[in-house]
Protein backbone atom coordinates (compact mmCIF):
# COMPACT_ATOMS: atom_id res chain seq x y z
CA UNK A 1 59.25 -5.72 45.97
CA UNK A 2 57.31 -2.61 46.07
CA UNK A 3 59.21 -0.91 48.22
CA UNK A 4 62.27 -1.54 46.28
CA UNK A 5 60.72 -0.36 43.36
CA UNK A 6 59.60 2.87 45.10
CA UNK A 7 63.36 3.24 46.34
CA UNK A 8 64.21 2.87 42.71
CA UNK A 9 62.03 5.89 41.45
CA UNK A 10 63.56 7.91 44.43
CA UNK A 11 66.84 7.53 43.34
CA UNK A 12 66.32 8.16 39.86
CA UNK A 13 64.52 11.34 40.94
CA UNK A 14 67.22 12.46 43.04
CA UNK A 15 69.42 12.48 40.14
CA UNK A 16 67.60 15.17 38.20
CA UNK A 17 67.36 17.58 41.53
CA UNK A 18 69.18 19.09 44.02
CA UNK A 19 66.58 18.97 46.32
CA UNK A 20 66.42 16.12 49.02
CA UNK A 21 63.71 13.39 47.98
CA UNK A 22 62.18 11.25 50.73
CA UNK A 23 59.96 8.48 51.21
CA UNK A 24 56.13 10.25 52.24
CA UNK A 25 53.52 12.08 50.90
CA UNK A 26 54.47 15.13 53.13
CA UNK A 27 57.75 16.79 52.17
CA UNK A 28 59.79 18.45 54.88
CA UNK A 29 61.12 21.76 54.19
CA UNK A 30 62.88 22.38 50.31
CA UNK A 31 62.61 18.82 49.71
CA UNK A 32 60.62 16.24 47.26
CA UNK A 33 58.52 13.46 48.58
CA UNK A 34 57.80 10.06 46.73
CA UNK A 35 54.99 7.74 47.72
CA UNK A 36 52.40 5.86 45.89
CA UNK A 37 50.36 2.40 45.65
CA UNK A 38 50.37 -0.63 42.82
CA UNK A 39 48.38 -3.12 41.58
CA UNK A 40 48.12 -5.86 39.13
CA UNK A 41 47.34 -5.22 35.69
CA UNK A 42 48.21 -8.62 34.03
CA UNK A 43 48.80 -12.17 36.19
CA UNK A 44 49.99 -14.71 33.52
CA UNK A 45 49.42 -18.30 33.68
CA UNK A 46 52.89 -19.31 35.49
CA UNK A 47 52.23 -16.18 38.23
CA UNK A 48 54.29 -13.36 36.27
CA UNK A 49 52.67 -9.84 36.71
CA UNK A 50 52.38 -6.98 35.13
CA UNK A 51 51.92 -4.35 37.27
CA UNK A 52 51.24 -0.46 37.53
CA UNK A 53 52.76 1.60 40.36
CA UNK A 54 51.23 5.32 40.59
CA UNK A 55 53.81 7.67 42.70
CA UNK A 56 52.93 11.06 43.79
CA UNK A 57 56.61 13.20 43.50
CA UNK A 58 55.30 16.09 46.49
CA UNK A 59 57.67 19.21 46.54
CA UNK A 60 58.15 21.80 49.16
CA UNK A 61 59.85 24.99 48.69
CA UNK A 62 60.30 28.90 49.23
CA UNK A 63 61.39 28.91 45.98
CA UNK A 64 58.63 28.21 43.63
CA UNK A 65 60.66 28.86 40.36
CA UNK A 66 62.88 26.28 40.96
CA UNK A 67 60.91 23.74 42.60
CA UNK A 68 58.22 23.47 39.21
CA UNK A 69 61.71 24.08 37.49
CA UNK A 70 63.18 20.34 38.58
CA UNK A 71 59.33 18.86 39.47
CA UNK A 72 59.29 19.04 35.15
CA UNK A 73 62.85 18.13 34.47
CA UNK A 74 62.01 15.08 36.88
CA UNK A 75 58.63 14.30 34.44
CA UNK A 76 60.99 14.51 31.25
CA UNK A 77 63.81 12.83 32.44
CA UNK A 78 61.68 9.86 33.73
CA UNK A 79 59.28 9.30 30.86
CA UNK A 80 62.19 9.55 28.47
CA UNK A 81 64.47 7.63 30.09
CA UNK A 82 65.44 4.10 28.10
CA UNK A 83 67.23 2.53 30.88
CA UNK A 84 65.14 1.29 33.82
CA UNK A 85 66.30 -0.14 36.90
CA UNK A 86 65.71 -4.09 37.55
CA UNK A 87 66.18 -6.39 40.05
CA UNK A 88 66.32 -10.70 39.45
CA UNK A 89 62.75 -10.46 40.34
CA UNK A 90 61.48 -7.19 38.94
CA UNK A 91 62.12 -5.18 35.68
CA UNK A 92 60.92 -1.48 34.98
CA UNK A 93 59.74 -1.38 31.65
CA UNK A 94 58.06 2.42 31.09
CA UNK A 95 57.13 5.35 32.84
CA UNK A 96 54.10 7.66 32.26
CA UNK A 97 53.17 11.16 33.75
CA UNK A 98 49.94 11.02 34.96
CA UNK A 99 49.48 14.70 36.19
CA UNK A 100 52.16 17.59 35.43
CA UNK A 101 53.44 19.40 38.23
CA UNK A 102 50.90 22.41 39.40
CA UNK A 103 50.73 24.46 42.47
CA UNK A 104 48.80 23.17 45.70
CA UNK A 105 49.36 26.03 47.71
CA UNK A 106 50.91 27.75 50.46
CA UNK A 107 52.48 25.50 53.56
CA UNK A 108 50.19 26.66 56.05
CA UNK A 109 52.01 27.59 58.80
CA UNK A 110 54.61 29.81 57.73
CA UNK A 111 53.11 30.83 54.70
CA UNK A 112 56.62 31.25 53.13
CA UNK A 113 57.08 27.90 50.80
CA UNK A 114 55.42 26.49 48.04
CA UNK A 115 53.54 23.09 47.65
CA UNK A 116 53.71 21.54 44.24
CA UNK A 117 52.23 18.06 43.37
CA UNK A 118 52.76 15.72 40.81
CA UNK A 119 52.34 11.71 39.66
CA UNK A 120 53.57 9.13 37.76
CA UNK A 121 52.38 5.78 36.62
CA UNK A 122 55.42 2.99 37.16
CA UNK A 123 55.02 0.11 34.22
CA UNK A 124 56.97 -3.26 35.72
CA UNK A 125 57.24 -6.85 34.86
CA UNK A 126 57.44 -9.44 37.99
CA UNK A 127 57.87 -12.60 38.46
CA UNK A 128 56.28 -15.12 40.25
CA UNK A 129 57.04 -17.45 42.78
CA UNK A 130 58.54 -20.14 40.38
CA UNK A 131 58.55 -22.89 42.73
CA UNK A 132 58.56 -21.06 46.18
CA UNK A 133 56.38 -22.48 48.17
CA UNK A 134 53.30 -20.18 49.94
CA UNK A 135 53.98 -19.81 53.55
């Protein structure tokens, strides 16, 4: 389910960029990378979660301008948004920036692009197992 959910964020963050996104913590060259980790917040009584999913959204670029340009329009456009993908089994219900987009540095080896860093906090509803057995 996670990873579904982390495919989810990706493509709603390639809609506000013309940069490539990929899956990774380490974006390749003028490109944004998505990663993160979740846990449970809430477990109700019948097995239903509520659960928080913290992404890092990594950019790479040799141009800085328009890298933090689209790393912000990505933060507004997500935290704004009122329609969230879902699944039969999962529902996105919010999204929150947790850190703003700000410079990390140079790429090392060339020297030539910028590395920007950012997260976000996933909200999402899942359900249970609902009969399925444990295996």
């Amino acid at each position: 389910m996670h990873k579904e959910i982390l495919d989810a964020v990706v493509q709603m963050v390639q809609q506000n960029t013309d940069f490539q996104v990929v899956v990774g913590n380490n974006p390749p060259k003028e490109s944004i990378a998505c990663t993160g980790f979740a846990s449970d917040d809430v477990v109700n009584l019948d097995r239903d979660t509520l659960q928080t999913y913290d992404i890092t959204i990594n950019g790479k670029s040799g141009d800085q301008e328009q890298l933090f340009s689209d790393l912000c329009k990505i933060h507004k456009k997500l935290t704004l948004r009122k329609d969230f993908p879902h699944s039969e089994k999962w529902q996105i219900y919010t999204i929150d920036s947790v850190s703003t987009p700000r410079l990390l540095g140079l790429e090392e080896a060339e020297r030539t692009r910028y590395l920007y860093g950012s997260s976000i906090t996933v909200k999402f509803y899942a359900l249970g197992m609902k009969g399925e057995r444990d295996t």
